[in-house]
C-alpha atoms as a PDB file:
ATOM      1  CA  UNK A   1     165.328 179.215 143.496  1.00  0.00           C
ATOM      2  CA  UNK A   2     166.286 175.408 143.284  1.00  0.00           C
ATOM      3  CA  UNK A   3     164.237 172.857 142.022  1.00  0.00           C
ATOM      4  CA  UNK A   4     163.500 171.282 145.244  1.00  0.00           C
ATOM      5  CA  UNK A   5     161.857 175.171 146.532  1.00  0.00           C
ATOM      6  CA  UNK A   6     159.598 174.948 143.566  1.00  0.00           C
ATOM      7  CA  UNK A   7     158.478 171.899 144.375  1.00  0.00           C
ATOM      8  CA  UNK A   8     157.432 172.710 147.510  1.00  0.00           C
ATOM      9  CA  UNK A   9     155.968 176.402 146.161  1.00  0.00           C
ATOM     10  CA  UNK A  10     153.522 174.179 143.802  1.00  0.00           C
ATOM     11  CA  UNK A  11     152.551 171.472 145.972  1.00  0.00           C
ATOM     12  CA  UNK A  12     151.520 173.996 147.920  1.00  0.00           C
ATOM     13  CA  UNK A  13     150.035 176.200 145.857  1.00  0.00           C
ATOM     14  CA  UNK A  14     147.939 173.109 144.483  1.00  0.00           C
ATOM     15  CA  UNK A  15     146.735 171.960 148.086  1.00  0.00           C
ATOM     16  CA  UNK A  16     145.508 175.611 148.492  1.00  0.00           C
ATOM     17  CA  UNK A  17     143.153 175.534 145.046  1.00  0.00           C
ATOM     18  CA  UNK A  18     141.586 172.668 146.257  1.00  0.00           C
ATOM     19  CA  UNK A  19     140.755 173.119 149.400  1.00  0.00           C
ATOM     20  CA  UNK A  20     139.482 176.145 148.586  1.00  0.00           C
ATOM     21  CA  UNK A  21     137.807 174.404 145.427  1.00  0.00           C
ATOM     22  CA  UNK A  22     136.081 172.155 147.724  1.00  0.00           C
ATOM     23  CA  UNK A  23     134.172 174.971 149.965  1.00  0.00           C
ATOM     24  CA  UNK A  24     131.305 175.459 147.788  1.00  0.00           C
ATOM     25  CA  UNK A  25     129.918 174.177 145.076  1.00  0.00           C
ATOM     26  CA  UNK A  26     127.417 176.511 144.185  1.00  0.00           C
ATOM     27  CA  UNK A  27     124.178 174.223 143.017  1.00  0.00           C
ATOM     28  CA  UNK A  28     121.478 176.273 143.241  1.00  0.00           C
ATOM     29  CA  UNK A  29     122.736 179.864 142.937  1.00  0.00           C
ATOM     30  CA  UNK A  30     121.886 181.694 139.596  1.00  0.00           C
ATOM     31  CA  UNK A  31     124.909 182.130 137.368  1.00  0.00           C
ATOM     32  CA  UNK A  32     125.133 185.846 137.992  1.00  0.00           C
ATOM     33  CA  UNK A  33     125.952 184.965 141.554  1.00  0.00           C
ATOM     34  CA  UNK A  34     128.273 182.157 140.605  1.00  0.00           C
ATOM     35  CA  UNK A  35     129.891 184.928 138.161  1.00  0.00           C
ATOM     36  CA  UNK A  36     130.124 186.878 141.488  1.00  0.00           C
ATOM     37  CA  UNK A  37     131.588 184.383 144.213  1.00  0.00           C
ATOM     38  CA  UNK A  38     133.653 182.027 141.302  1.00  0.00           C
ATOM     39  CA  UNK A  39     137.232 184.181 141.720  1.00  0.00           C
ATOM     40  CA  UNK A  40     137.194 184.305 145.493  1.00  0.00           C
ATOM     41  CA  UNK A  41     136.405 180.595 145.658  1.00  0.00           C
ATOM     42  CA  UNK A  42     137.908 179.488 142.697  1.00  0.00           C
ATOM     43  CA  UNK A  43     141.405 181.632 142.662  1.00  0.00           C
ATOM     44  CA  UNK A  44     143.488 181.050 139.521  1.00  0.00           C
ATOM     45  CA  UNK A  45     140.177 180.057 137.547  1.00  0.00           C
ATOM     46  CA  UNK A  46     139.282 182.816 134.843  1.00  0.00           C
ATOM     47  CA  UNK A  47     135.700 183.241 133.307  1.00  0.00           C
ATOM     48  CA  UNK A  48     136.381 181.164 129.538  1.00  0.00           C
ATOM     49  CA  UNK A  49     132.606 181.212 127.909  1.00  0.00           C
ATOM     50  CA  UNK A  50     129.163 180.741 128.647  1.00  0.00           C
ATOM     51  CA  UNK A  51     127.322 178.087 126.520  1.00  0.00           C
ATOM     52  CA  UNK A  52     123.285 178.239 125.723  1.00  0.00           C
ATOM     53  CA  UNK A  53     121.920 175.095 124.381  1.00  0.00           C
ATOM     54  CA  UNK A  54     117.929 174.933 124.947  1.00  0.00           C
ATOM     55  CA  UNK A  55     117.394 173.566 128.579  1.00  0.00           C
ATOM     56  CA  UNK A  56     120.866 173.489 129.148  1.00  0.00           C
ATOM     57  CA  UNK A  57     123.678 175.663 129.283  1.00  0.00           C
ATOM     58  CA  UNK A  58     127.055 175.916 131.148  1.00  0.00           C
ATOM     59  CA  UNK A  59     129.828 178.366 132.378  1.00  0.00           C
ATOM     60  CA  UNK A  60     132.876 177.565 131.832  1.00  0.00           C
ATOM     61  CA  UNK A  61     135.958 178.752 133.900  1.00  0.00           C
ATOM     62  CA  UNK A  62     139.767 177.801 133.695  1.00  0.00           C
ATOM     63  CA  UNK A  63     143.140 177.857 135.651  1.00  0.00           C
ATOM     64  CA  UNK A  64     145.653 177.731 132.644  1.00  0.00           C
ATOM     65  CA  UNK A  65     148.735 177.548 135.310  1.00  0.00           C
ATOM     66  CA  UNK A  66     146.923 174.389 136.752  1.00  0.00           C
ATOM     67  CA  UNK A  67     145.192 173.101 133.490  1.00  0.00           C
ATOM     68  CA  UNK A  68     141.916 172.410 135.304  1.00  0.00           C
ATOM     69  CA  UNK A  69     138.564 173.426 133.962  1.00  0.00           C
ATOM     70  CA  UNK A  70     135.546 174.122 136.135  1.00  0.00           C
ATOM     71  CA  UNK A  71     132.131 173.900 134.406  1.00  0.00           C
ATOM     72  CA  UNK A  72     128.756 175.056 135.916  1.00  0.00           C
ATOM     73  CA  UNK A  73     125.929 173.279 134.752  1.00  0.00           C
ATOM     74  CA  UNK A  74     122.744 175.236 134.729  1.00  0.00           C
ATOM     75  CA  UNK A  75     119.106 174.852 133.968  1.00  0.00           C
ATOM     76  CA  UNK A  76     116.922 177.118 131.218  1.00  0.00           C
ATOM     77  CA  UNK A  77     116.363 179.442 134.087  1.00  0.00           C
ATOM     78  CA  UNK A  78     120.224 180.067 134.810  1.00  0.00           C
ATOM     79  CA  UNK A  79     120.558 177.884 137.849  1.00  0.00           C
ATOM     80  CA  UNK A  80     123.437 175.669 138.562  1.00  0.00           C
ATOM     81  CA  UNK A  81     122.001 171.879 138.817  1.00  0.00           C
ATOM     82  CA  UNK A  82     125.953 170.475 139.039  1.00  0.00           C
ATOM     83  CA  UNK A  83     129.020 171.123 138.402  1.00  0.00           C
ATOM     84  CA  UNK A  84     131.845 169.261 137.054  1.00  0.00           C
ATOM     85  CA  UNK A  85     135.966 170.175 137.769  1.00  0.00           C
ATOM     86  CA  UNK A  86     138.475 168.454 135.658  1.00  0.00           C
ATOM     87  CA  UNK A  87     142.282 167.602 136.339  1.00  0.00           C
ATOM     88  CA  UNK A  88     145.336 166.539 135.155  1.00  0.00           C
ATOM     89  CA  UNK A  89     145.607 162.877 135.790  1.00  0.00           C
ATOM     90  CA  UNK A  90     148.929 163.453 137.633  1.00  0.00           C
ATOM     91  CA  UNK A  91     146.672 165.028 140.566  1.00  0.00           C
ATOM     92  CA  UNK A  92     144.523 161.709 140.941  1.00  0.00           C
ATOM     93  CA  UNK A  93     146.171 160.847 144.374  1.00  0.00           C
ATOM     94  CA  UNK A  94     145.759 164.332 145.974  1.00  0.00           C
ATOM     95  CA  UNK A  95     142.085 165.091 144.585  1.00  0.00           C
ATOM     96  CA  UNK A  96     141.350 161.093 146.453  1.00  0.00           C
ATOM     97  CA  UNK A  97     143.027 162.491 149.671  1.00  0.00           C
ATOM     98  CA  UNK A  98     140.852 166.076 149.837  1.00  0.00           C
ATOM     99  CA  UNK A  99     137.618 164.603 148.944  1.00  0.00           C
ATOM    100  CA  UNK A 100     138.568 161.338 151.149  1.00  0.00           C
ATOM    101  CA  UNK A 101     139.481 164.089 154.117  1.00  0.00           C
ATOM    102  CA  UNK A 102     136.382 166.739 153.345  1.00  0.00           C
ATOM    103  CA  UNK A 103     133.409 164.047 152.817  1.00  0.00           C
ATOM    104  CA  UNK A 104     132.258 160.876 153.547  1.00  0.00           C
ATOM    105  CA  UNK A 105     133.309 157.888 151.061  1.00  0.00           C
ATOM    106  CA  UNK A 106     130.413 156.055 149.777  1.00  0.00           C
ATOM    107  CA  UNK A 107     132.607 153.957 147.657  1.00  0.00           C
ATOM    108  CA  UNK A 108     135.975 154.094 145.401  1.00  0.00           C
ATOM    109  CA  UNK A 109     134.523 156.895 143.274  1.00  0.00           C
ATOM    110  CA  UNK A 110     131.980 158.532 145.213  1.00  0.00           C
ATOM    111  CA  UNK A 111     131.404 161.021 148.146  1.00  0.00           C
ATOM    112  CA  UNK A 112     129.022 162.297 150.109  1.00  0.00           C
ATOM    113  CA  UNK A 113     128.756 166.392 150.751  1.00  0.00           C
ATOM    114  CA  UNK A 114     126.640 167.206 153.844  1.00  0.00           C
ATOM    115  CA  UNK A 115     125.833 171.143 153.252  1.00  0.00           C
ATOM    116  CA  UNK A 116     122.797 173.367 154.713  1.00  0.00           C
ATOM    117  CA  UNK A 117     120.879 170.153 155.365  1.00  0.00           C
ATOM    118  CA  UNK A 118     121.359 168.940 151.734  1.00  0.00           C
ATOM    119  CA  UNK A 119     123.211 166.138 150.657  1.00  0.00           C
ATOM    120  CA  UNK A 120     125.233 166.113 147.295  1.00  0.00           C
ATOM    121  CA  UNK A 121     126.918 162.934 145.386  1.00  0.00           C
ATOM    122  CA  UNK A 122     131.166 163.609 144.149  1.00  0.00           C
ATOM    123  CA  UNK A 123     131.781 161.350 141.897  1.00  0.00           C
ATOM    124  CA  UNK A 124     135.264 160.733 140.340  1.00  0.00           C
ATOM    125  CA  UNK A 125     135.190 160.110 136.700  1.00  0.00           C
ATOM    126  CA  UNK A 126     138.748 158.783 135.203  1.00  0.00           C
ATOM    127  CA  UNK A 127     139.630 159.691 131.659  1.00  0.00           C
ATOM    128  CA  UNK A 128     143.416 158.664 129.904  1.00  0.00           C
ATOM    129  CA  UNK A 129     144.666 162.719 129.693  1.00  0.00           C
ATOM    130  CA  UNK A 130     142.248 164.121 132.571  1.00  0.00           C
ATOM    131  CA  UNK A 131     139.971 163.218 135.947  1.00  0.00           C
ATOM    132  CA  UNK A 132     136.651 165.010 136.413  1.00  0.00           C
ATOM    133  CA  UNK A 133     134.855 165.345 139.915  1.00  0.00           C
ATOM    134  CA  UNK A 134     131.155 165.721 138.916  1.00  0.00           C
ATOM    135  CA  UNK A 135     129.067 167.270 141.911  1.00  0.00           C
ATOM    136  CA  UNK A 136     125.200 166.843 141.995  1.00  0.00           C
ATOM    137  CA  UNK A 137     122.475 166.707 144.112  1.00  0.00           C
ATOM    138  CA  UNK A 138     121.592 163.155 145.700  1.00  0.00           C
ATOM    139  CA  UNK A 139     119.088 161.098 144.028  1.00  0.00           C
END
């Protein structure tokens, strides 16, 4: 396969996680069902740990072959209050043009997500080795 194939194979391939990355992001749900629905909407992430600390906890997911890490943040009762998806900094551009193409742009580093009459703040976070979109509900 030349080089120019592969190229093509993982820009593709990477345009495919996050769209589907961007369908759902599961605030709300209890974390057995985000154990449930996480591989069909997440493909390529694999469950890494779950973390109890008093009122808060998270699950933690990652797609090695990506290097992104997907964290659900949950509440002492098990439900997910946000979530938070981190990338390699080399993805900045295409993670602006999905969330710029999926939701409305409030400003440079936040979105608006209109879902089941509930309205949910993206907000781009950028670090020196990684870029986190943290997803929570309005304010």
């Amino acid at each position: 396969m030349t080089p120019i194939y592969r190229k093509l194979i993982l820009i593709l391939t990477v345009s495919f996680i996050l769209i589907q990355g961007y369908s759902q992001n599961f605030i709300g749900q209890n974390k057995e069902d985000i154990r449930k629905n996480t591989k069909a909407t997440y493909p390529g992430f694999v469950f890494d740990k779950e973390v109890v600390n008093g009122k808060k906890s998270f699950i933690k997911y990652v797609n090695t072959f990506e290097e992104q890490t997907l964290l659900f943040i949950l509440d002492e009762k098990g439900f997910c209050t946000s979530t938070a998806r981190m990338y390699n900094t080399w993805l900045l551009n295409q993670v602006v043009t999905e969330l710029d193409s999926k939701y409305k742009k409030k400003n440079s580093t936040t979105w608006l997500e209109y879902s089941n009459g509930k309205v949910f703040e993206k907000t781009l976070k950028k670090g020196n080795w990684f870029i986190t979109v943290i997803t929570r509900p309005k304010k």
